[in-house]
PDB file of N, CA and C in Angstrom:
ATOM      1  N   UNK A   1       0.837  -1.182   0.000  1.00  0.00           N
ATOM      2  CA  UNK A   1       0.000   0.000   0.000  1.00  0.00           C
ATOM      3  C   UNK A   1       0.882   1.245   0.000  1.00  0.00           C
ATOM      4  N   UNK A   2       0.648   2.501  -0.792  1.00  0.00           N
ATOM      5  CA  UNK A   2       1.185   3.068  -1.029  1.00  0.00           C
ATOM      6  C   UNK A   2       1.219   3.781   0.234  1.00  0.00           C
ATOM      7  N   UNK A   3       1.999   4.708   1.180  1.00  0.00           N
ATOM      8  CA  UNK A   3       1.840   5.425   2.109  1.00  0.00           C
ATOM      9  C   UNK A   3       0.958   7.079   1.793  1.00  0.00           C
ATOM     10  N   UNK A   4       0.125   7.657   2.439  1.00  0.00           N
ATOM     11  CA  UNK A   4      -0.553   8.903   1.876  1.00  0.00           C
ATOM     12  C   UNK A   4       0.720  10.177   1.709  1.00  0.00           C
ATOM     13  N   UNK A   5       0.185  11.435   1.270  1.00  0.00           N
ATOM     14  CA  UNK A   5       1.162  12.091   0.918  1.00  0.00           C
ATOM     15  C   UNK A   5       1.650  12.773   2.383  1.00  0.00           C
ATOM     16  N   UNK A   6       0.813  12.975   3.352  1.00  0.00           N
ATOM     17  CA  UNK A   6       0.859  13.345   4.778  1.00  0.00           C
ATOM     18  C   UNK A   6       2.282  12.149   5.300  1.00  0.00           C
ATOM     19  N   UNK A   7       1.889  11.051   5.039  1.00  0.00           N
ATOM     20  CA  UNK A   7       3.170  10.283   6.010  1.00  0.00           C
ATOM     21  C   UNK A   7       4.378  10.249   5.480  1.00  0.00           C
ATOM     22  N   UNK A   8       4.402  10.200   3.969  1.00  0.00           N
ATOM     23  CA  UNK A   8       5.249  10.702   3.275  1.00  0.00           C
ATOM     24  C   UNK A   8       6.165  11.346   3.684  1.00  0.00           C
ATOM     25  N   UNK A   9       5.332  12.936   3.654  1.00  0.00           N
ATOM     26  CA  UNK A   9       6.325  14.117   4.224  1.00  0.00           C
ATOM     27  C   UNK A   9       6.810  14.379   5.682  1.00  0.00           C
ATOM     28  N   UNK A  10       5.698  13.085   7.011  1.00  0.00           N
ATOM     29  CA  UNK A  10       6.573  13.471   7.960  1.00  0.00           C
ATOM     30  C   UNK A  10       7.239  12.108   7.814  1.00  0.00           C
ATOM     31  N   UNK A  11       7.773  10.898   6.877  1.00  0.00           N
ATOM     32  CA  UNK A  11       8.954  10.014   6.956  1.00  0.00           C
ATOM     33  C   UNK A  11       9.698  10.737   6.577  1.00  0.00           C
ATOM     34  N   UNK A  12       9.797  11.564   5.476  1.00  0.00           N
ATOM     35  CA  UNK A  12      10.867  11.845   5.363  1.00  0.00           C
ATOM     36  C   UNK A  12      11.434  13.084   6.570  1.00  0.00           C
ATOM     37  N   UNK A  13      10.940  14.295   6.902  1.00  0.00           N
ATOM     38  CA  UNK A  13      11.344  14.846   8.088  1.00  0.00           C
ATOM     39  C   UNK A  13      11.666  14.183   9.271  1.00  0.00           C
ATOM     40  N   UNK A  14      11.119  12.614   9.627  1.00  0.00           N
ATOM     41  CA  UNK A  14      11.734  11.908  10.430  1.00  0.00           C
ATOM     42  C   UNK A  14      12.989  10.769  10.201  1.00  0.00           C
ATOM     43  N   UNK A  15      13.006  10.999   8.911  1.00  0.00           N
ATOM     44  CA  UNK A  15      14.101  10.622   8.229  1.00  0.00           C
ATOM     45  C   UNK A  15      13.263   8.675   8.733  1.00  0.00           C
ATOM     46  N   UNK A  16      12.639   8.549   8.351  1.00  0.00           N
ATOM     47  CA  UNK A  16      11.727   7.006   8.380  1.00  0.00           C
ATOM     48  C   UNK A  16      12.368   6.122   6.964  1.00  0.00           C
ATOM     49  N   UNK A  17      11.962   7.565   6.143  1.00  0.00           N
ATOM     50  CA  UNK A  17      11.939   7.193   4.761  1.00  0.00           C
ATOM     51  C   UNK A  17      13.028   8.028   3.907  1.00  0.00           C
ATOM     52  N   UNK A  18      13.440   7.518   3.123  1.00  0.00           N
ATOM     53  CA  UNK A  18      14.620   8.586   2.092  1.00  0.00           C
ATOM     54  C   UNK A  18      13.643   8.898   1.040  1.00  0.00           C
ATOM     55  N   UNK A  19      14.878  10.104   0.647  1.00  0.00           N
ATOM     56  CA  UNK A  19      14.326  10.793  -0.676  1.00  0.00           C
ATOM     57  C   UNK A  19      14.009   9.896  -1.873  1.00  0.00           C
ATOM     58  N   UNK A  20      14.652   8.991  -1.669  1.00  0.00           N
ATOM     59  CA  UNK A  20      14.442   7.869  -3.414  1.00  0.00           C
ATOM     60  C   UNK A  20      12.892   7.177  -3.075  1.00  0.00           C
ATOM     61  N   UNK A  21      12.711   7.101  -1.768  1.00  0.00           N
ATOM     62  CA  UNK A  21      11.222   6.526  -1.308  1.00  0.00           C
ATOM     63  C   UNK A  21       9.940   6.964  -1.905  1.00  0.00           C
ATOM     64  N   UNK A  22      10.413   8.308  -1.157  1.00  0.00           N
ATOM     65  CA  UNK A  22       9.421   9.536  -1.560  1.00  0.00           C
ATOM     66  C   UNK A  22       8.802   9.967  -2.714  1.00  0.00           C
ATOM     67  N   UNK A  23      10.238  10.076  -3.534  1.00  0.00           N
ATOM     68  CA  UNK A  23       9.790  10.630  -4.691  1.00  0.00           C
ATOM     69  C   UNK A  23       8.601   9.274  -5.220  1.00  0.00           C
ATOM     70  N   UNK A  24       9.255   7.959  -5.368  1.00  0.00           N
ATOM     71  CA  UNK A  24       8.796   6.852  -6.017  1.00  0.00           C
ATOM     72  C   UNK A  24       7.279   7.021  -5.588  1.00  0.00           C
ATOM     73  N   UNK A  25       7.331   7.065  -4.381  1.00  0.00           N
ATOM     74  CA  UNK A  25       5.617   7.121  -3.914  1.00  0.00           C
ATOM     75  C   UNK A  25       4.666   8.194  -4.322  1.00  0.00           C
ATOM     76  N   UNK A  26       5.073   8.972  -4.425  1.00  0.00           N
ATOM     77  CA  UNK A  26       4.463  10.808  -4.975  1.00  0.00           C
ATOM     78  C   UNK A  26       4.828  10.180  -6.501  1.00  0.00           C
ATOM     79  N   UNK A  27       5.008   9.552  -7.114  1.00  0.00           N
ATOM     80  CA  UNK A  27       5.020   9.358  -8.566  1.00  0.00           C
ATOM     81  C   UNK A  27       3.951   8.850  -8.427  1.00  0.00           C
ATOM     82  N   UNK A  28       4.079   7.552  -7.970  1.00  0.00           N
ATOM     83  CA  UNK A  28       2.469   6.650  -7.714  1.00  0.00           C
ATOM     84  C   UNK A  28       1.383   7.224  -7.253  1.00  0.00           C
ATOM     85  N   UNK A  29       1.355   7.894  -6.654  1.00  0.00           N
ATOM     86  CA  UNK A  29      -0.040   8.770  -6.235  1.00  0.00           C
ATOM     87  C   UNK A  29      -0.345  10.393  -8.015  1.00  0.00           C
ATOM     88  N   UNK A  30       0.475  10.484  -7.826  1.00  0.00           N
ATOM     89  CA  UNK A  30       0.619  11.262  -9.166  1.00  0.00           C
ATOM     90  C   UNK A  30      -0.192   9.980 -10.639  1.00  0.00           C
ATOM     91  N   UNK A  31       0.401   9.418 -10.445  1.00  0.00           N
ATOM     92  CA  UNK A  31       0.058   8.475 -11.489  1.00  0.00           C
ATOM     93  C   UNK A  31      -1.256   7.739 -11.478  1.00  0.00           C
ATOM     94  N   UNK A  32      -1.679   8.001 -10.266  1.00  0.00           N
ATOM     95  CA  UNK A  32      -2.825   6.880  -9.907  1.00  0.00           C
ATOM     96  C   UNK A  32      -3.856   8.258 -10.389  1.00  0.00           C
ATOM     97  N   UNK A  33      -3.456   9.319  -9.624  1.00  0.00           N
ATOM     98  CA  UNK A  33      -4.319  10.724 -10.041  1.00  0.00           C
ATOM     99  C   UNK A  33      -5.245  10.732 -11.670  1.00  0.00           C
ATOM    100  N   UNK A  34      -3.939  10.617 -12.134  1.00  0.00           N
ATOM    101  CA  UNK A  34      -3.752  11.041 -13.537  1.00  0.00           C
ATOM    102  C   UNK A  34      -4.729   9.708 -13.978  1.00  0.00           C
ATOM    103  N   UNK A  35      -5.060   8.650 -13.939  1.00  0.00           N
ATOM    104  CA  UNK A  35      -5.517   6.841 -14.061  1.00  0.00           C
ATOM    105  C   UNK A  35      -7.103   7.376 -13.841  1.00  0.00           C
ATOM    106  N   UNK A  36      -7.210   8.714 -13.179  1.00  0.00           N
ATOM    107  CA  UNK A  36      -8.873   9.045 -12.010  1.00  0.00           C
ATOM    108  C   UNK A  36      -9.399   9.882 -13.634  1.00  0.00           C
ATOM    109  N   UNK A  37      -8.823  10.663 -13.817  1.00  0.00           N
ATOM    110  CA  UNK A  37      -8.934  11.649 -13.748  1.00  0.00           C
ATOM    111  C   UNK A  37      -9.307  10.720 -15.550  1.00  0.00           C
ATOM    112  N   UNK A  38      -8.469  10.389 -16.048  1.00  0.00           N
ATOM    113  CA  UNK A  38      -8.333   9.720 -17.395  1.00  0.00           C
ATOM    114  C   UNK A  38      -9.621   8.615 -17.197  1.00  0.00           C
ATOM    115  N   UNK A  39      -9.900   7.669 -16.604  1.00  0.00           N
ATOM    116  CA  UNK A  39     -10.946   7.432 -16.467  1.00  0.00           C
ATOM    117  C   UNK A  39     -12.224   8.221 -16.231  1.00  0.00           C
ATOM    118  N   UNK A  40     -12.432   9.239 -15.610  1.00  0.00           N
ATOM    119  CA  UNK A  40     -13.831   9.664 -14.990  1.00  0.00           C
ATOM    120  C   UNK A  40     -13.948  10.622 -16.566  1.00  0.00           C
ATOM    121  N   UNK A  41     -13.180  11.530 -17.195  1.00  0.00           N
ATOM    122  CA  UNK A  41     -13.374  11.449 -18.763  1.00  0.00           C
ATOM    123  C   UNK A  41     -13.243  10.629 -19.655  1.00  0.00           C
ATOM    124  N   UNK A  42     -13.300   9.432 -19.974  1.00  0.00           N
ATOM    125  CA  UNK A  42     -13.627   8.602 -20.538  1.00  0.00           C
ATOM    126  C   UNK A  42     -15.271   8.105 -20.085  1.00  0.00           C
ATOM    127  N   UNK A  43     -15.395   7.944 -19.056  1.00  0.00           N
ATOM    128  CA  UNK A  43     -17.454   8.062 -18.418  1.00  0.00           C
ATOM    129  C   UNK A  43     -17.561   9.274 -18.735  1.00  0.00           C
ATOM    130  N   UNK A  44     -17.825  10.179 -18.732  1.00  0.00           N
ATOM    131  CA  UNK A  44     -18.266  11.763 -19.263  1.00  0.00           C
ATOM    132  C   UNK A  44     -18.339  11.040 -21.207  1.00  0.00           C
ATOM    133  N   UNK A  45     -17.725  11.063 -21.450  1.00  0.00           N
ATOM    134  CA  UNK A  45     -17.425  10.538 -22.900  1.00  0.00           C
ATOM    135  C   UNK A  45     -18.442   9.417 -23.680  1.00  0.00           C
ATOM    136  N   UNK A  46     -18.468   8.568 -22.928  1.00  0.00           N
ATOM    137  CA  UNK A  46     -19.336   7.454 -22.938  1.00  0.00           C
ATOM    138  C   UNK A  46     -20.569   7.884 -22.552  1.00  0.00           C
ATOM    139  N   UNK A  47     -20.538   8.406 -21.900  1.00  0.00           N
ATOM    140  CA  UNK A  47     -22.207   8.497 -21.593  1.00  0.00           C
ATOM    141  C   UNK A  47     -22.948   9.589 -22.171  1.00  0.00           C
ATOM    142  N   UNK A  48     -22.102  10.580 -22.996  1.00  0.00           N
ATOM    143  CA  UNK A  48     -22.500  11.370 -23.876  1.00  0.00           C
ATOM    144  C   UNK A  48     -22.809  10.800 -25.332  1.00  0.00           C
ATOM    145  N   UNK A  49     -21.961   9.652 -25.671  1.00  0.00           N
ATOM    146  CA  UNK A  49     -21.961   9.163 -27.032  1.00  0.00           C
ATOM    147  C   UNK A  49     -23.120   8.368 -27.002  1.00  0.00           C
ATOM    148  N   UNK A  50     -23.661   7.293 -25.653  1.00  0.00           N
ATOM    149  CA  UNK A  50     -24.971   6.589 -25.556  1.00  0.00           C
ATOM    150  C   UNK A  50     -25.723   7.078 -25.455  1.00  0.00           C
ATOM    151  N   UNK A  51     -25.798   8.586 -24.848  1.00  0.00           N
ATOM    152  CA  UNK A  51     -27.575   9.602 -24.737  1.00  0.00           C
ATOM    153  C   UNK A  51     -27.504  10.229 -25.872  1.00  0.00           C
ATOM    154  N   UNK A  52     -26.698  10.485 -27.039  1.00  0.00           N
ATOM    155  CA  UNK A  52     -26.485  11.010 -28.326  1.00  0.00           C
ATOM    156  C   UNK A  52     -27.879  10.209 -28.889  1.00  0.00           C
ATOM    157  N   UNK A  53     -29.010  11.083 -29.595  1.00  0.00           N
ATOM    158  CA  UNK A  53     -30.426   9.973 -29.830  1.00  0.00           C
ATOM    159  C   UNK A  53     -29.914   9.968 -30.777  1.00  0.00           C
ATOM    160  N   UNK A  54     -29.216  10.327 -32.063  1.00  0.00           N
ATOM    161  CA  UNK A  54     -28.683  10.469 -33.160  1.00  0.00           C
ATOM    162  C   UNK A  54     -29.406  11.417 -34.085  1.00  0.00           C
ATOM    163  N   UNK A  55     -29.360  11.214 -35.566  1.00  0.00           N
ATOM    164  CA  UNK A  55     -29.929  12.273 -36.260  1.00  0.00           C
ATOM    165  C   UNK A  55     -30.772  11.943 -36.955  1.00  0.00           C
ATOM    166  N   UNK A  56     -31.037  12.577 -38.473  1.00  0.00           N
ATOM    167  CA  UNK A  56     -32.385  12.013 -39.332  1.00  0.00           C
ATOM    168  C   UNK A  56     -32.058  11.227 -39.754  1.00  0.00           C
ATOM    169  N   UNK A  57     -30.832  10.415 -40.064  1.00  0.00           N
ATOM    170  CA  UNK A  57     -30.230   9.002 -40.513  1.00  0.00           C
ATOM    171  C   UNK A  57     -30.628   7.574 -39.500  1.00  0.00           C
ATOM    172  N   UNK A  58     -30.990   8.612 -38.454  1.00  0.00           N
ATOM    173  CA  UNK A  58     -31.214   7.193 -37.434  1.00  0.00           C
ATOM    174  C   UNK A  58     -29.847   6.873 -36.595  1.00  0.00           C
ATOM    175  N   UNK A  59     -29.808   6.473 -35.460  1.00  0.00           N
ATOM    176  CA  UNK A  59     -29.096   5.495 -35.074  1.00  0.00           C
ATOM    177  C   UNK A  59     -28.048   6.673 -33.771  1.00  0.00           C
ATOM    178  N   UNK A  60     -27.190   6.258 -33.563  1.00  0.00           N
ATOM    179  CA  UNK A  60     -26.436   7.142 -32.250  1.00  0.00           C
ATOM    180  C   UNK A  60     -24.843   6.604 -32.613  1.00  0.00           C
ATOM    181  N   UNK A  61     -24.478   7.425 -31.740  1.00  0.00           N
ATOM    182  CA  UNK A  61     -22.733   6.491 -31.422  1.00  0.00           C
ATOM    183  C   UNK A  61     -22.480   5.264 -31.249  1.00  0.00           C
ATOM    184  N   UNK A  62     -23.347   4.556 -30.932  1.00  0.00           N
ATOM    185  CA  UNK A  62     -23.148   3.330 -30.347  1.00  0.00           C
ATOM    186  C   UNK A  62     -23.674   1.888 -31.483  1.00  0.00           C
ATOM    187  N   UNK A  63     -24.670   2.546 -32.024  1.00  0.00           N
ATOM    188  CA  UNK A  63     -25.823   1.832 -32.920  1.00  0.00           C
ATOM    189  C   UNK A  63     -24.938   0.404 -33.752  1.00  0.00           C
ATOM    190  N   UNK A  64     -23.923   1.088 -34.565  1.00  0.00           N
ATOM    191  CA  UNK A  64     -23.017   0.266 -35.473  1.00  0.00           C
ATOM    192  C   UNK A  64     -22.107  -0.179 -34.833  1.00  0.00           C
ATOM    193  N   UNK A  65     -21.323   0.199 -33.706  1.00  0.00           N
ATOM    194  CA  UNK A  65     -20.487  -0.297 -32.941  1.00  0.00           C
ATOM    195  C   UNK A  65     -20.371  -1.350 -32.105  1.00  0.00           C
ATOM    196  N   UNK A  66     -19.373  -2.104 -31.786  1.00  0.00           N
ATOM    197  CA  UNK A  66     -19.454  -2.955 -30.116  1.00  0.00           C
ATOM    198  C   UNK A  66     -18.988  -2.097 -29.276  1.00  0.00           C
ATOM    199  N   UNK A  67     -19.667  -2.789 -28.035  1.00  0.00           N
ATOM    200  CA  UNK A  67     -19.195  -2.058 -26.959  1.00  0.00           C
ATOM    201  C   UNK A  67     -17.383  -1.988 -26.923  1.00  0.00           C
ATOM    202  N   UNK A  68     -16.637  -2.445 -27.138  1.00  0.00           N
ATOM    203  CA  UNK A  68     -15.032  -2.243 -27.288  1.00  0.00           C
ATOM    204  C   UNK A  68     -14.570  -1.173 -28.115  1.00  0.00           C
ATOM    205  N   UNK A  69     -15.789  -0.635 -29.114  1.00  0.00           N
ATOM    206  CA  UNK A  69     -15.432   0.572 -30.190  1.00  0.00           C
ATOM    207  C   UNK A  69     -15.675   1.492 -29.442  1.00  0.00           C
ATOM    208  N   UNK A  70     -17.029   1.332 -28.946  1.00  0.00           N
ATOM    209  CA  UNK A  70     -17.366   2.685 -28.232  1.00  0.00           C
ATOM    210  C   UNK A  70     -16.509   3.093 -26.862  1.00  0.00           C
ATOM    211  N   UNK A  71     -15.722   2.011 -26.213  1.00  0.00           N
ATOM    212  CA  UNK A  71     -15.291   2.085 -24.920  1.00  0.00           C
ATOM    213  C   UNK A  71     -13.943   2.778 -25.925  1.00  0.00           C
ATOM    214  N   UNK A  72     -13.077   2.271 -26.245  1.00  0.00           N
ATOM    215  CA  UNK A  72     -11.902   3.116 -27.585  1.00  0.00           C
ATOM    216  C   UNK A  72     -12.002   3.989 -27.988  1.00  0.00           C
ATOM    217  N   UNK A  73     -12.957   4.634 -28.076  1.00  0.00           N
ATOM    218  CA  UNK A  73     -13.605   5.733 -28.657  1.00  0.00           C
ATOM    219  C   UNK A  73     -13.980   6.963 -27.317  1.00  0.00           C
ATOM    220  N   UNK A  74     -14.110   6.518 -26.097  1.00  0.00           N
ATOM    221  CA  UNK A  74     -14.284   7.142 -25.272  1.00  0.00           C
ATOM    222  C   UNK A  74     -13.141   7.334 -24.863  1.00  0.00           C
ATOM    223  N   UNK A  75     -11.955   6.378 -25.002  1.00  0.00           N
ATOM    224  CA  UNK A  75     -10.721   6.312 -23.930  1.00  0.00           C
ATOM    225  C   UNK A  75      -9.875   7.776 -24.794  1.00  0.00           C
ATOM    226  N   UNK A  76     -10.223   7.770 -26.335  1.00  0.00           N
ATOM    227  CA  UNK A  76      -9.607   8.482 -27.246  1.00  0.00           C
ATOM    228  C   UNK A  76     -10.039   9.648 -26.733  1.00  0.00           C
ATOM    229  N   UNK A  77     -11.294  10.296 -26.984  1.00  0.00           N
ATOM    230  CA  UNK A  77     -11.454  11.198 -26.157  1.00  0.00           C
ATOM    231  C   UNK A  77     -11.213  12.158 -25.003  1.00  0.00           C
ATOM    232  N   UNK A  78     -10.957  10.965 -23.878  1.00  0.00           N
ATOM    233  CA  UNK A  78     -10.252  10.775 -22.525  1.00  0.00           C
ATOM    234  C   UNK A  78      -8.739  11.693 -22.712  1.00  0.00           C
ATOM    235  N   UNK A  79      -8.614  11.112 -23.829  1.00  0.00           N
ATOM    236  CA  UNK A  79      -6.813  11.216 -24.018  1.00  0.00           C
ATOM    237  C   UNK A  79      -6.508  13.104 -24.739  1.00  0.00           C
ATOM    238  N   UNK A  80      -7.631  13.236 -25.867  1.00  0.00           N
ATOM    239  CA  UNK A  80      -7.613  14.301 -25.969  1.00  0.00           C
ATOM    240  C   UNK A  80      -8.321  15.379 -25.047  1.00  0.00           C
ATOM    241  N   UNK A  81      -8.998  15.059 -23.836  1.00  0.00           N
ATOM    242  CA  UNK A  81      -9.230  16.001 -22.988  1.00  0.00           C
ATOM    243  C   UNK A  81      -7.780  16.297 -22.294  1.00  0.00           C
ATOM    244  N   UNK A  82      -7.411  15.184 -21.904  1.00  0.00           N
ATOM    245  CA  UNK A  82      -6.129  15.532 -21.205  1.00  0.00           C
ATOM    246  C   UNK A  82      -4.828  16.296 -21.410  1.00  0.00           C
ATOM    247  N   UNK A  83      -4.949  15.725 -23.019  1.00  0.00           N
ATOM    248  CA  UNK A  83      -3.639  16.383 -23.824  1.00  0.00           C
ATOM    249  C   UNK A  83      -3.794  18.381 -24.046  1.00  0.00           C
ATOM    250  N   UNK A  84      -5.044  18.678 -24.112  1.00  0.00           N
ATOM    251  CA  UNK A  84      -5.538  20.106 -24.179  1.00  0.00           C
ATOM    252  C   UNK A  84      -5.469  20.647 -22.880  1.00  0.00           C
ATOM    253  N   UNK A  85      -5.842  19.816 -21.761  1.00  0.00           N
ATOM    254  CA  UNK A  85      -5.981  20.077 -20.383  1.00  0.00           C
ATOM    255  C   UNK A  85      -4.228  20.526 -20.119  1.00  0.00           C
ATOM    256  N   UNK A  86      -3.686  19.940 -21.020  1.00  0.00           N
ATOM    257  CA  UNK A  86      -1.976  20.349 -20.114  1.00  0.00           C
ATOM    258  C   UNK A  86      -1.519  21.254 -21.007  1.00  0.00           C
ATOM    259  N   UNK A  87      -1.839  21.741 -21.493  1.00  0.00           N
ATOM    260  CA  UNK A  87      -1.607  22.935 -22.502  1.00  0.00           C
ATOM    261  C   UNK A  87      -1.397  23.782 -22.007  1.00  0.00           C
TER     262      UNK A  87
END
């Protein structure tokens, strides 16, 4: 289990933990962030493309697809929110 960022900073002021610890763990919490954040837009994504009723052609985002296109299709999304987000 990863330690929180609170025990973190008092191991290392108690010298519990070293700097090579630290950083590694604040990567992982960084990374796990970034895993939240990339997922919960990818659901924003998805659940916009399934309430999409579609148009006068008929049909939605989802209609022609499997669920693995549309989940790919959301993750893509996901990816370009993020990539604009760090801009």
């Amino acid at each position: 289990m990863i330690p929180t960022i609170e025990t973190i900073v008092e191991g290392l002021v108690a010298g519990t933990y070293t700097k090579q610890q630290a950083i590694g763990w604040l990567y992982l919490h960084a990374e796990e962030a970034y895993r939240g954040l990339r997922d919960d837009f990818a659901a924003a994504a998805l659940q916009g493309m399934l309430a999409y009723p579609g148009d006068e052609r008929g049909g939605n985002a989802h209609t022609n697809s499997t669920p693995l296109d549309c989940a790919n299709a959301a993750y893509a999304y996901a990816d370009a929110m993020l990539a604009e987000r760090a801009k």
